[in-house]
N, C-alpha and C. Protein backbone atom coordinates (compact mmCIF):
# COMPACT_ATOMS: atom_id res chain seq x y z
N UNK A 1 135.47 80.90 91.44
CA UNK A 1 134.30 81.78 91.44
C UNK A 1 134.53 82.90 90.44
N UNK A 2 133.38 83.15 89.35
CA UNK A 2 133.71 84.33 88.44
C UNK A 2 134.16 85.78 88.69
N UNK A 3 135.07 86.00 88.39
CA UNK A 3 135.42 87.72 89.35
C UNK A 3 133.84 88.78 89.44
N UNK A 4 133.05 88.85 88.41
CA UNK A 4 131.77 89.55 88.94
C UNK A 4 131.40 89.18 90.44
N UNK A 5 131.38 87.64 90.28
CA UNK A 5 130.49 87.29 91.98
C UNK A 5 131.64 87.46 93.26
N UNK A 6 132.84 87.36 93.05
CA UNK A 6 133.76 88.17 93.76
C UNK A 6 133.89 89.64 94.07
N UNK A 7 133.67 90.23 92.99
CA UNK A 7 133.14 91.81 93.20
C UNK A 7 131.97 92.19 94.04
N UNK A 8 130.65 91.19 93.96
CA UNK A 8 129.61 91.34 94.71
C UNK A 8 129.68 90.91 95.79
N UNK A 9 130.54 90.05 96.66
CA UNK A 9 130.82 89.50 98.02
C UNK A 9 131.46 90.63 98.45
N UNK A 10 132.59 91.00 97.81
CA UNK A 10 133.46 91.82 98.59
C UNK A 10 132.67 93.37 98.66
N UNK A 11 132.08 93.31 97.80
CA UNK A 11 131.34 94.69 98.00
C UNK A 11 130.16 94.59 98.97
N UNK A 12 129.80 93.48 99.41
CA UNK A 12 128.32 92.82 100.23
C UNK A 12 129.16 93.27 101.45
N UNK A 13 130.76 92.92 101.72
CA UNK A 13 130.95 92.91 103.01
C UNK A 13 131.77 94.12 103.21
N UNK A 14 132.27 95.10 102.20
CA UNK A 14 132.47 96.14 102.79
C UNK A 14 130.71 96.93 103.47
N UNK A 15 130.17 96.60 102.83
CA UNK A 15 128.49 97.40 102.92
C UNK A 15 128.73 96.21 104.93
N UNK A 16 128.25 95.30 104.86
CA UNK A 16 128.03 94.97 105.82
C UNK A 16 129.23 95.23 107.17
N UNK A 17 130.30 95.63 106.91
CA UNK A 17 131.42 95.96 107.74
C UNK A 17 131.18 97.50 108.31
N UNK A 18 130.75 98.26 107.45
CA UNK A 18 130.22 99.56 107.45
C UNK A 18 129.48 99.45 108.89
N UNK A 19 128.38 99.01 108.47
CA UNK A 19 126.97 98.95 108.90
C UNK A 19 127.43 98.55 110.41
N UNK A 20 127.93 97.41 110.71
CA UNK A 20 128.43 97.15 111.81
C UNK A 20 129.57 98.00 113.06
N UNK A 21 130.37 98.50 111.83
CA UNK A 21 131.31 99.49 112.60
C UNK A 21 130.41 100.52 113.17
N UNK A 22 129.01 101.22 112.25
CA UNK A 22 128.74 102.34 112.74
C UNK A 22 127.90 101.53 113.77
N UNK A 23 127.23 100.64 113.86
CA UNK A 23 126.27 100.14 115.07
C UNK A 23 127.05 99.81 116.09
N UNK A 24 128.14 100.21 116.14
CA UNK A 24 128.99 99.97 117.14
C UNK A 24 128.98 101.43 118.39
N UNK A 25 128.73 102.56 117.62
CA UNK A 25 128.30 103.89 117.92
C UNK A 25 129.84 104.42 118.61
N UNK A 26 130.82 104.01 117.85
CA UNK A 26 132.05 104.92 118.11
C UNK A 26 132.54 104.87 116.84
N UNK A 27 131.57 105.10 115.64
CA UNK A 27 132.10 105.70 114.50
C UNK A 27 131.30 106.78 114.18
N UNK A 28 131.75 107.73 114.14
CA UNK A 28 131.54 109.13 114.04
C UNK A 28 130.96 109.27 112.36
N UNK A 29 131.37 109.26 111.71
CA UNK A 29 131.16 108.42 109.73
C UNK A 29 131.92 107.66 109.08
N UNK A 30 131.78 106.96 107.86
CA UNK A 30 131.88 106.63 107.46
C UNK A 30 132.04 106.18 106.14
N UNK A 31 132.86 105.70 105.24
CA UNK A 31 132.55 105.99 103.56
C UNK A 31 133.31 104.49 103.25
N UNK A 32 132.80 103.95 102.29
CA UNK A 32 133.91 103.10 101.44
C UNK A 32 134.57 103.51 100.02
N UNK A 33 135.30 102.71 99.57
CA UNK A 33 135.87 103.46 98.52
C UNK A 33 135.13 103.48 96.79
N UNK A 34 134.03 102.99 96.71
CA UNK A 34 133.11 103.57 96.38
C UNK A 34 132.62 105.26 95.91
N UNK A 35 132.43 105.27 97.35
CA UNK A 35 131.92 106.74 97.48
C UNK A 35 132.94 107.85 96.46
N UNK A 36 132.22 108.29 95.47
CA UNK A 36 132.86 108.92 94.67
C UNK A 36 133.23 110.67 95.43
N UNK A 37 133.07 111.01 96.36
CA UNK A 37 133.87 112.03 97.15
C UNK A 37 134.95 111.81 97.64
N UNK A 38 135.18 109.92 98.32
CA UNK A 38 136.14 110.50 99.00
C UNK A 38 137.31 109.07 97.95
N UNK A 39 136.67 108.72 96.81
CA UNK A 39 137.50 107.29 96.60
C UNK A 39 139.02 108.09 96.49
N UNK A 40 139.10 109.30 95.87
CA UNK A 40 140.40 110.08 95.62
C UNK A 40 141.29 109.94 96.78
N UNK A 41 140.18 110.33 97.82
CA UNK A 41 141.56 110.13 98.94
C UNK A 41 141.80 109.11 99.91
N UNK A 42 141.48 107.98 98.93
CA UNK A 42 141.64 106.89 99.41
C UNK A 42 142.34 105.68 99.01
N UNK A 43 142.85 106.74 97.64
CA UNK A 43 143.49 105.77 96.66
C UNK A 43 145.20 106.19 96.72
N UNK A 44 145.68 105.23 96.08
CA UNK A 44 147.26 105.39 96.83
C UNK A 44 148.09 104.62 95.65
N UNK A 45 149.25 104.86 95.49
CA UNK A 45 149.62 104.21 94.46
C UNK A 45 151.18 103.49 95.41
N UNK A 46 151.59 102.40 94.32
CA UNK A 46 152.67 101.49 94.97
C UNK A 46 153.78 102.56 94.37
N UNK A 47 154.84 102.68 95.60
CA UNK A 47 155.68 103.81 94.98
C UNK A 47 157.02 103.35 94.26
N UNK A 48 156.73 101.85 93.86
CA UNK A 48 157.91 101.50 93.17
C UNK A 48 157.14 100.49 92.23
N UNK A 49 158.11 99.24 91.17
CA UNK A 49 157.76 98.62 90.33
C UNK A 49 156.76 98.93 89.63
N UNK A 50 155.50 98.36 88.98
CA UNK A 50 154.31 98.93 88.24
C UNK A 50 153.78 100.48 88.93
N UNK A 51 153.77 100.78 89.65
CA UNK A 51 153.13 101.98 90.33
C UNK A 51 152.25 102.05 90.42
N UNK A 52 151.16 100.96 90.61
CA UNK A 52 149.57 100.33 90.00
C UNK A 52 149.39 101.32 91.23
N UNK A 53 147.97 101.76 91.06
CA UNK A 53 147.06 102.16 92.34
C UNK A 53 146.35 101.23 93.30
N UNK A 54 146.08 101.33 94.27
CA UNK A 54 145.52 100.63 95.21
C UNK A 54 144.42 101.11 96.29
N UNK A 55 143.55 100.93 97.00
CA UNK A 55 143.22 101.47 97.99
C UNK A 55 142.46 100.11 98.95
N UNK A 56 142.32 100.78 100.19
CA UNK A 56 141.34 99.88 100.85
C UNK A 56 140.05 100.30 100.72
N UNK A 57 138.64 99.46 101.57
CA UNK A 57 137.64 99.27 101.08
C UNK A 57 136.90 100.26 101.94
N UNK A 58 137.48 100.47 103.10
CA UNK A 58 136.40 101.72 104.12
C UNK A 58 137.43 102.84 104.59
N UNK A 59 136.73 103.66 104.85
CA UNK A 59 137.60 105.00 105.57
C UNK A 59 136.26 105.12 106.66
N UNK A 60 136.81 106.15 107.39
CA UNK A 60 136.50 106.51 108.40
C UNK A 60 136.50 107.25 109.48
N UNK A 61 135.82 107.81 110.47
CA UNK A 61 136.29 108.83 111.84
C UNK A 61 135.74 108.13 113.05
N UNK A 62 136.74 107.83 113.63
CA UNK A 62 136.22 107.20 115.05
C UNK A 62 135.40 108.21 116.14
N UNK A 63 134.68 108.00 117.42
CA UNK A 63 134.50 108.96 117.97
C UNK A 63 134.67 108.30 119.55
N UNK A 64 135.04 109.39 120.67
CA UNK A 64 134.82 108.77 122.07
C UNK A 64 136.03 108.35 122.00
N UNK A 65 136.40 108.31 123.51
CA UNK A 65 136.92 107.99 124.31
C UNK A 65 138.50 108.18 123.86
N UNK A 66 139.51 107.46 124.19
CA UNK A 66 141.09 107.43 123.44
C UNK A 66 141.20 107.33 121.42
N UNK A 67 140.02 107.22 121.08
CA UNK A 67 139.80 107.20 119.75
C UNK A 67 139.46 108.16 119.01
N UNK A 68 138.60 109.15 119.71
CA UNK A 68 137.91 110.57 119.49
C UNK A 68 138.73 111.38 118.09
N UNK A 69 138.15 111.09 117.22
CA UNK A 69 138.25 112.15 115.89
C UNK A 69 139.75 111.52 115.19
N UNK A 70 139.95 109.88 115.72
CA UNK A 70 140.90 109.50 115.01
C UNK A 70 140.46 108.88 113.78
N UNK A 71 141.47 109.13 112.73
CA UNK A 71 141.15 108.46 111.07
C UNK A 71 141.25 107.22 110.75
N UNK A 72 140.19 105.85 110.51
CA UNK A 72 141.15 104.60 110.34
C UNK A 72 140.17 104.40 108.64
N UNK A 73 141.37 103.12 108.76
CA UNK A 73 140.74 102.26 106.93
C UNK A 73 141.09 100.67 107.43
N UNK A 74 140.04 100.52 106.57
CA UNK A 74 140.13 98.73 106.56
C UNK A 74 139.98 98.05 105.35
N UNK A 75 140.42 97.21 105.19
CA UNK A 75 140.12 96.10 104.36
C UNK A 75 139.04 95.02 104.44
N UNK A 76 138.59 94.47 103.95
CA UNK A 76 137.14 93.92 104.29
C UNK A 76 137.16 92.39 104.00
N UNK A 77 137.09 91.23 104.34
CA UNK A 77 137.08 89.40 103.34
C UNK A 77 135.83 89.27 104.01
N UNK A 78 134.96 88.94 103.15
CA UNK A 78 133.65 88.12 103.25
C UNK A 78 133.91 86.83 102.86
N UNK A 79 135.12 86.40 103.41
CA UNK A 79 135.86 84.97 103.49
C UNK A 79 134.10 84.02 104.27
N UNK A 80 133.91 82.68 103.34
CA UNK A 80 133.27 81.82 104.35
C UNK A 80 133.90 80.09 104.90
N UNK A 81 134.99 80.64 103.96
CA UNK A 81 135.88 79.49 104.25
C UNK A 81 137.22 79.54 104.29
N UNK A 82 138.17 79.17 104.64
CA UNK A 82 139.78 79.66 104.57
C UNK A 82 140.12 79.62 103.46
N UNK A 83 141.00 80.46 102.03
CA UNK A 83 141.20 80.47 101.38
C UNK A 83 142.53 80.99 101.05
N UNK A 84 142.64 81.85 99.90
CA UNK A 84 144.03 82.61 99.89
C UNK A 84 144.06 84.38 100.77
N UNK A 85 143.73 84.05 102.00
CA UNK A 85 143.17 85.18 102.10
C UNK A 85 144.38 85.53 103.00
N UNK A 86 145.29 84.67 103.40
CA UNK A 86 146.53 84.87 103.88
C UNK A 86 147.57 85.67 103.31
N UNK A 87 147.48 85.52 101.47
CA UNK A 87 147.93 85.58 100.88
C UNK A 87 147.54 87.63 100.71
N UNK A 88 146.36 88.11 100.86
CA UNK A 88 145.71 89.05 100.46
C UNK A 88 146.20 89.88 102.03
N UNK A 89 146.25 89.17 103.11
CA UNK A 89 146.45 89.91 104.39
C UNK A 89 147.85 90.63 103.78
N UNK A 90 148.77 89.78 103.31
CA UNK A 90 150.28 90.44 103.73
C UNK A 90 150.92 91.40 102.72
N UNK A 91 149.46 91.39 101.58
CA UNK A 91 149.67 92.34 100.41
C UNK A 91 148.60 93.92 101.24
N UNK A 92 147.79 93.88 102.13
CA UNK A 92 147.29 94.31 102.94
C UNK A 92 148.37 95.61 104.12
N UNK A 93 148.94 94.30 104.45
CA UNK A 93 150.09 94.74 105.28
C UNK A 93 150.92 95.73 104.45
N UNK A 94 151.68 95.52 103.24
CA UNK A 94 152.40 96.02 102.93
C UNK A 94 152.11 97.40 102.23
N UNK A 95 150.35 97.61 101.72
CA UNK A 95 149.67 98.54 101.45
C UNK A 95 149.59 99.45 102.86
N UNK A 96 149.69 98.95 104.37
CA UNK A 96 149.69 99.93 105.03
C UNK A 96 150.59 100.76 105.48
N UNK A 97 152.20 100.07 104.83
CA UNK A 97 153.12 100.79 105.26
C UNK A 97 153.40 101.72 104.25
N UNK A 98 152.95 101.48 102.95
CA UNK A 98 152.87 102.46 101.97
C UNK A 98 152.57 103.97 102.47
N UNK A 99 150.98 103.40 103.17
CA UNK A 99 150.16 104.34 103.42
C UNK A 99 150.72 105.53 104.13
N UNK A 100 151.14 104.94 105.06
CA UNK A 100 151.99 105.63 106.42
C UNK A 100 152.88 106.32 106.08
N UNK A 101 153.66 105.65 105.36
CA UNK A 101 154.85 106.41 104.91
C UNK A 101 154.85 107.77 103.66
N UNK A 102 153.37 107.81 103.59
CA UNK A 102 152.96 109.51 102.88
C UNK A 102 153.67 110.31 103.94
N UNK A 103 153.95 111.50 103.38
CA UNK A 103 154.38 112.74 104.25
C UNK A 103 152.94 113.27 104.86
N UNK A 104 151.46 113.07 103.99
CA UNK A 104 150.90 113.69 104.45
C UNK A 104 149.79 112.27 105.16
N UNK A 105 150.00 111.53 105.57
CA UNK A 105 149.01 110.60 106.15
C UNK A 105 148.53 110.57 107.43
N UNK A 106 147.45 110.88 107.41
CA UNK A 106 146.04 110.92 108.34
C UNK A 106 145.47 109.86 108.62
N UNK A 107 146.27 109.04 108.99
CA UNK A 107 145.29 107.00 109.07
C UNK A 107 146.01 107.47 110.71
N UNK A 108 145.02 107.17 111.13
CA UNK A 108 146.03 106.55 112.70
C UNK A 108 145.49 104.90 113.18
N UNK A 109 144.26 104.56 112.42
CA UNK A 109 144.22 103.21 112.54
C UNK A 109 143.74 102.37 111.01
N UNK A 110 144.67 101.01 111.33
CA UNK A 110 144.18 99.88 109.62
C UNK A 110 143.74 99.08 110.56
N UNK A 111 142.42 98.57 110.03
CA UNK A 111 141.61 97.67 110.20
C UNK A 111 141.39 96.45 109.20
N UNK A 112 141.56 94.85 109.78
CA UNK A 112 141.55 93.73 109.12
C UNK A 112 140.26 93.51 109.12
N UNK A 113 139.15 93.11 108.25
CA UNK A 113 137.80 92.61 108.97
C UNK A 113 137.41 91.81 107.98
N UNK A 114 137.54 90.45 108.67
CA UNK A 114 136.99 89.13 108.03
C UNK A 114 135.99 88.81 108.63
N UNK A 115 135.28 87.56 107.67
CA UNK A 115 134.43 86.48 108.66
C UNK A 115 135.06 85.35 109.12
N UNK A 116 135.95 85.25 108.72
CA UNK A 116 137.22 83.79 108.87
C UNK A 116 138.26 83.96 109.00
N UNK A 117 138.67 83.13 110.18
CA UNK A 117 139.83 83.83 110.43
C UNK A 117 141.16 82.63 109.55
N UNK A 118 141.99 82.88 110.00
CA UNK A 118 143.26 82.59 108.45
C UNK A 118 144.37 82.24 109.49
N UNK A 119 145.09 81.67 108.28
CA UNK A 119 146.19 81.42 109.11
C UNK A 119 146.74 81.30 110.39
N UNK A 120 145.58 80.32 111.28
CA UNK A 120 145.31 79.97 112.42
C UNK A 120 146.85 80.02 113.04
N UNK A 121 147.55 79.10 112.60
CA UNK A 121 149.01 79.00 113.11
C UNK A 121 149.56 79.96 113.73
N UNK A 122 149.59 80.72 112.74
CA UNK A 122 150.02 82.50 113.32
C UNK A 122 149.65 83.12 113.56
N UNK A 123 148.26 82.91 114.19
CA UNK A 123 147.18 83.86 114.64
C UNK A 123 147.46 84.93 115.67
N UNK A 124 148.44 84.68 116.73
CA UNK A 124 149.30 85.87 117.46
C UNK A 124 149.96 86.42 116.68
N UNK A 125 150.44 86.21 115.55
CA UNK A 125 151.56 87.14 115.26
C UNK A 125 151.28 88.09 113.71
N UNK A 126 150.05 87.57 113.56
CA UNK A 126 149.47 88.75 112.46
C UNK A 126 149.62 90.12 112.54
N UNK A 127 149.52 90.70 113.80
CA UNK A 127 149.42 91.98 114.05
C UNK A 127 150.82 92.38 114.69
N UNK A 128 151.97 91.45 114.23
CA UNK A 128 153.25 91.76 114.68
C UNK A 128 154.52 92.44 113.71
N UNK A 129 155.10 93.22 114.07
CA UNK A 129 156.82 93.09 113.05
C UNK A 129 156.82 92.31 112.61
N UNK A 130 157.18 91.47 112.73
CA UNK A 130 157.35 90.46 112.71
C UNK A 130 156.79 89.96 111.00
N UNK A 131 155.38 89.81 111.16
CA UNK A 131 154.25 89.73 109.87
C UNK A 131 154.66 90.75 108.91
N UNK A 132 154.86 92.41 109.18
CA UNK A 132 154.51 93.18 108.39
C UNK A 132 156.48 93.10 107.52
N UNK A 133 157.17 93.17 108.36
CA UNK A 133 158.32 92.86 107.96
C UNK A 133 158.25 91.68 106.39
N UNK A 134 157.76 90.61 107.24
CA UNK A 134 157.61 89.43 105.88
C UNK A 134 156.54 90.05 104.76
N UNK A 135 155.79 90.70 104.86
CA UNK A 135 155.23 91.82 103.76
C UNK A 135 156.04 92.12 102.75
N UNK A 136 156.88 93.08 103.22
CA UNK A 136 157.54 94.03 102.93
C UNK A 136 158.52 93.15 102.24
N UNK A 137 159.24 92.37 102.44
CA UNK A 137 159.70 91.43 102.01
C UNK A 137 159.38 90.84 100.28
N UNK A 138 158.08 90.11 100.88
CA UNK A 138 157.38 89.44 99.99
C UNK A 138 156.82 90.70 98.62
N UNK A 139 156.76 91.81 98.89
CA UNK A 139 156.48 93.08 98.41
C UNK A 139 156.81 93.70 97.84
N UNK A 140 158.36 93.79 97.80
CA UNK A 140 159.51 94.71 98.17
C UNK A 140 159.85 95.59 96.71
N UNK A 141 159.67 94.48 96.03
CA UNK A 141 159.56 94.90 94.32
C UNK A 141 158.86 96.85 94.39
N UNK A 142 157.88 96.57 94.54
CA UNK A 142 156.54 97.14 94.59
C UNK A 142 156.30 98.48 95.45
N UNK A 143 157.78 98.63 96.55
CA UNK A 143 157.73 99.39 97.22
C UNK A 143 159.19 100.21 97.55
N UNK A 144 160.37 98.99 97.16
CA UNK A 144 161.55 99.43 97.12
C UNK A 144 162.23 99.03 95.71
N UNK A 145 161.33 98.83 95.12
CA UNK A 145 162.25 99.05 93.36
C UNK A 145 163.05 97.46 93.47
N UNK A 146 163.75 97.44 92.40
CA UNK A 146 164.58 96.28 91.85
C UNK A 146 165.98 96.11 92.55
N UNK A 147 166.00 95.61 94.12
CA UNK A 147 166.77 95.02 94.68
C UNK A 147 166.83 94.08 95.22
N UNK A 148 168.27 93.67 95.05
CA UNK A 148 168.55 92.29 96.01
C UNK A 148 167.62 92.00 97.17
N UNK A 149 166.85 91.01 97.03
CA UNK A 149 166.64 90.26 98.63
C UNK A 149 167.35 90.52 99.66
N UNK A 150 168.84 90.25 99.73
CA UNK A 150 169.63 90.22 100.67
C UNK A 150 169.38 91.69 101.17
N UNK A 151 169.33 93.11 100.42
CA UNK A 151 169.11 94.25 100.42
C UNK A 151 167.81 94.80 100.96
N UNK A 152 166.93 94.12 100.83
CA UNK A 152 165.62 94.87 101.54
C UNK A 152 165.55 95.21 102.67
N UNK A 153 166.44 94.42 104.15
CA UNK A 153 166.23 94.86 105.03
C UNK A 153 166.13 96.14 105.42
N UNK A 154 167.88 96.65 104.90
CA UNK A 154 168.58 98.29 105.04
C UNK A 154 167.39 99.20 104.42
N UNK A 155 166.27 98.99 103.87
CA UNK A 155 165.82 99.75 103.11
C UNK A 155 164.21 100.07 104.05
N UNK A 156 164.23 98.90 104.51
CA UNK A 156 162.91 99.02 105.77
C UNK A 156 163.15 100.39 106.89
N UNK A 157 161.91 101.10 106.59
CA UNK A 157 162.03 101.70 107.76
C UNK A 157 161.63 101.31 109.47
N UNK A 158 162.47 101.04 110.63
CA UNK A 158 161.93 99.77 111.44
C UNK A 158 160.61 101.10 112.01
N UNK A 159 160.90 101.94 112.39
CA UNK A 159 160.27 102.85 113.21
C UNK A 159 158.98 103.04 112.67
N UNK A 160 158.88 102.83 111.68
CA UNK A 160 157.49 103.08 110.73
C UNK A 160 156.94 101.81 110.75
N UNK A 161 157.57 100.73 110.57
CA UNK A 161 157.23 99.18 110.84
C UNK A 161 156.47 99.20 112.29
N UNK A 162 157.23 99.70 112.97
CA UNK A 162 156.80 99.52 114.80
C UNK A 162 155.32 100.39 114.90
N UNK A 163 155.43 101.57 114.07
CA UNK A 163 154.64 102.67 114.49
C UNK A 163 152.93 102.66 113.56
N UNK A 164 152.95 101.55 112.41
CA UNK A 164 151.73 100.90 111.73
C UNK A 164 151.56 99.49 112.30
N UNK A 165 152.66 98.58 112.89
CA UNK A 165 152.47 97.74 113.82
C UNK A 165 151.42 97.55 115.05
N UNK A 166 151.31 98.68 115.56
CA UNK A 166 150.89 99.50 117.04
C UNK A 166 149.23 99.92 116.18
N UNK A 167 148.91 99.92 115.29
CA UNK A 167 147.96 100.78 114.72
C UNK A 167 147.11 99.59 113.69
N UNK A 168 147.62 98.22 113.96
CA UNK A 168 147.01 97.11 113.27
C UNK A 168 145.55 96.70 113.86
N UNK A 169 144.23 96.31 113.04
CA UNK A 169 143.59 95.81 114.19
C UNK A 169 143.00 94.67 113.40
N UNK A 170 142.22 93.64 114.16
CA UNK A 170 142.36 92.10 113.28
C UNK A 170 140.51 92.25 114.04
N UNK A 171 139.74 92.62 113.30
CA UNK A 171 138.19 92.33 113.56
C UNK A 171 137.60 90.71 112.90
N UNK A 172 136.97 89.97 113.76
CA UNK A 172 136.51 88.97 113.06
C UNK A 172 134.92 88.51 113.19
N UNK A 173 134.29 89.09 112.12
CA UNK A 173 132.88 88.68 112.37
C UNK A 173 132.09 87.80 111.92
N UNK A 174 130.48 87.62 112.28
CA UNK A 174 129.92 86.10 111.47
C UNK A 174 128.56 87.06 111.28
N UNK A 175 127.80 86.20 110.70
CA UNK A 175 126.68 86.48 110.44
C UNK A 175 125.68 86.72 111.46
N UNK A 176 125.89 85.82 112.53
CA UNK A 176 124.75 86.53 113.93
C UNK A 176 125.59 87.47 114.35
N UNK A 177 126.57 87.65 114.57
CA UNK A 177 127.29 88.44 115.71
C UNK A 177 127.02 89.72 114.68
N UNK A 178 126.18 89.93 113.62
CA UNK A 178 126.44 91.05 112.57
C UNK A 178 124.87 91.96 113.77
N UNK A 179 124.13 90.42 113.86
CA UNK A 179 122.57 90.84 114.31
C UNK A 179 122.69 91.66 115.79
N UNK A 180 123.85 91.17 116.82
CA UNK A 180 123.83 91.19 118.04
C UNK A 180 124.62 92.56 118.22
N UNK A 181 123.94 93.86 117.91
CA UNK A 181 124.67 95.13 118.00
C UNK A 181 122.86 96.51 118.30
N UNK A 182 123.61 97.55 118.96
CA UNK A 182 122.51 98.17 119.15
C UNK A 182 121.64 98.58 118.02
N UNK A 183 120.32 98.41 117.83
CA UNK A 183 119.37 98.86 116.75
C UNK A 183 119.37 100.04 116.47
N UNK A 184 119.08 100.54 115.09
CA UNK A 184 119.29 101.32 114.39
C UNK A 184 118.28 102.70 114.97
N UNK A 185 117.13 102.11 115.84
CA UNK A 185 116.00 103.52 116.55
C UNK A 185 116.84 103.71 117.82
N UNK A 186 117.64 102.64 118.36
CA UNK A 186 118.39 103.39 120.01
C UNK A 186 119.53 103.58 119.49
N UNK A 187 119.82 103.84 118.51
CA UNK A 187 121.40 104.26 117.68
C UNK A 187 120.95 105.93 117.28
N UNK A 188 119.48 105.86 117.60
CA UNK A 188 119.30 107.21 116.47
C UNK A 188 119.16 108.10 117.66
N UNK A 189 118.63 107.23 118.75
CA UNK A 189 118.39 108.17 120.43
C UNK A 189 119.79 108.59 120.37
N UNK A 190 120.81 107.76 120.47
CA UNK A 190 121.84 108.20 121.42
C UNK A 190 122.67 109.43 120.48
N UNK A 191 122.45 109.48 119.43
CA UNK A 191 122.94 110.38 118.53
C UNK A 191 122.24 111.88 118.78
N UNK A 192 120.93 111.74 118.65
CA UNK A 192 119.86 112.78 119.08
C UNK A 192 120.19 113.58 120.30
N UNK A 193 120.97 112.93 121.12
CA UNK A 193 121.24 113.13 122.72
C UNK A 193 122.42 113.61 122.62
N UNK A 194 123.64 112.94 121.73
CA UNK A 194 125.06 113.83 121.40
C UNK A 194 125.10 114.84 120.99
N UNK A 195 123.79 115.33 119.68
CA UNK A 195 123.86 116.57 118.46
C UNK A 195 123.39 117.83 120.15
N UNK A 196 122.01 116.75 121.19
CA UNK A 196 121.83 118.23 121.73
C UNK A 196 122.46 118.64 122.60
N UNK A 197 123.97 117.42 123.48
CA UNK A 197 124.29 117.78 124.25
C UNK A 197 125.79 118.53 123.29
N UNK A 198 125.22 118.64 122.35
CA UNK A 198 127.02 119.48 121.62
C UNK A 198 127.71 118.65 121.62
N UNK A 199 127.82 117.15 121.50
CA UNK A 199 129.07 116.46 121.29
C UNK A 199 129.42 116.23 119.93
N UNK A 200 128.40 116.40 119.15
CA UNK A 200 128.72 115.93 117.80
C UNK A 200 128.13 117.64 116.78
């Protein structure tokens, strides 16, 4: 597929991932990286080998309940069929331990959000050590400079592994399940009802 019409899918489904998270009505706002206010702080660079920049495709503020005024980002596949998207998760993964490992990072949740899900086999263990470890691994260039394989382990931080581990989330949506969420006039009540009861 020509990278333009790749640019327009993936940009179709950050727009449509958006849209859905907020009709979910425990996202407080929202931006993708796009948005020329916030793409700056959303962009991140690999702190070893090329030092290329990177970012994910949404930011965000959760609202309610154990989530209330927490920061997450996601990545977005408008996957309609299984592809290399396995391949894109664990470069994903290894972008979130980057993330984390800022002194100053404000993510308390990464969000996966496909339409297809991947790598069925390992479908429990995506959101494990386990996964993000083999990242990091597969990565390592990119994040721990020009060492031995044998060497990457010592160089992992596990506690930071465990602690973006805990903070993984694997969303998987389709095209009806996009339709089957509260409408945009009882989305606008219940908001109307937060601004007057002072919650928002």
């Amino acid at each position: 597929m020509p990278g333009e019409d790749l640019h327009e899918i993936g940009a179709d489904g950050a727009r449509r991932a958006k849209e859905w998270l907020e009709a979910t009505t425990r996202v407080k706002a929202s931006w993708t990286n796009t948005d020329r206010k916030w793409s700056r702080r959303m962009t991140f660079h690999w702190p070893a080998g090329k030092q290329t920049q990177f970012s994910l495709d949404l930011g965000g503020l959760l609202c309610g309940g154990d989530f209330d005024n927490d920061i997450f980002m996601a990545e977005c596949k408008k996957y309609s069929a299984p592809g290399d998207q396995g391949t894109h998760y664990l470069s994903y993964l290894a972008k979130c331990y980057v993330i984390a490992s800022q002194p100053q990072c404000m993510v308390d949740h990464f969000m996966w959000i496909t339409w297809c899900p991947f790598n069925v086999h390992d479908w429990n263990k995506l959101l494990s050590k386990e996964w993000l470890e083999k990242a990091l691994h597969k990565h390592s260039a990119d994040i721990f400079g020009d060492i031995a394989p044998e060497d990457v382990e010592s160089h992992i931080d596990n506690e930071l592994v465990g602690w973006v581990a805990d903070r993984l989330w694997m969303i998987v949506l389709s095209d009806k399940q996009e339709q089957l969420v509260i409408t945009r006039e009882h989305r606008a009540l219940i908001q109307k009802h937060e601004v007057l009861e002072g919650v928002r």
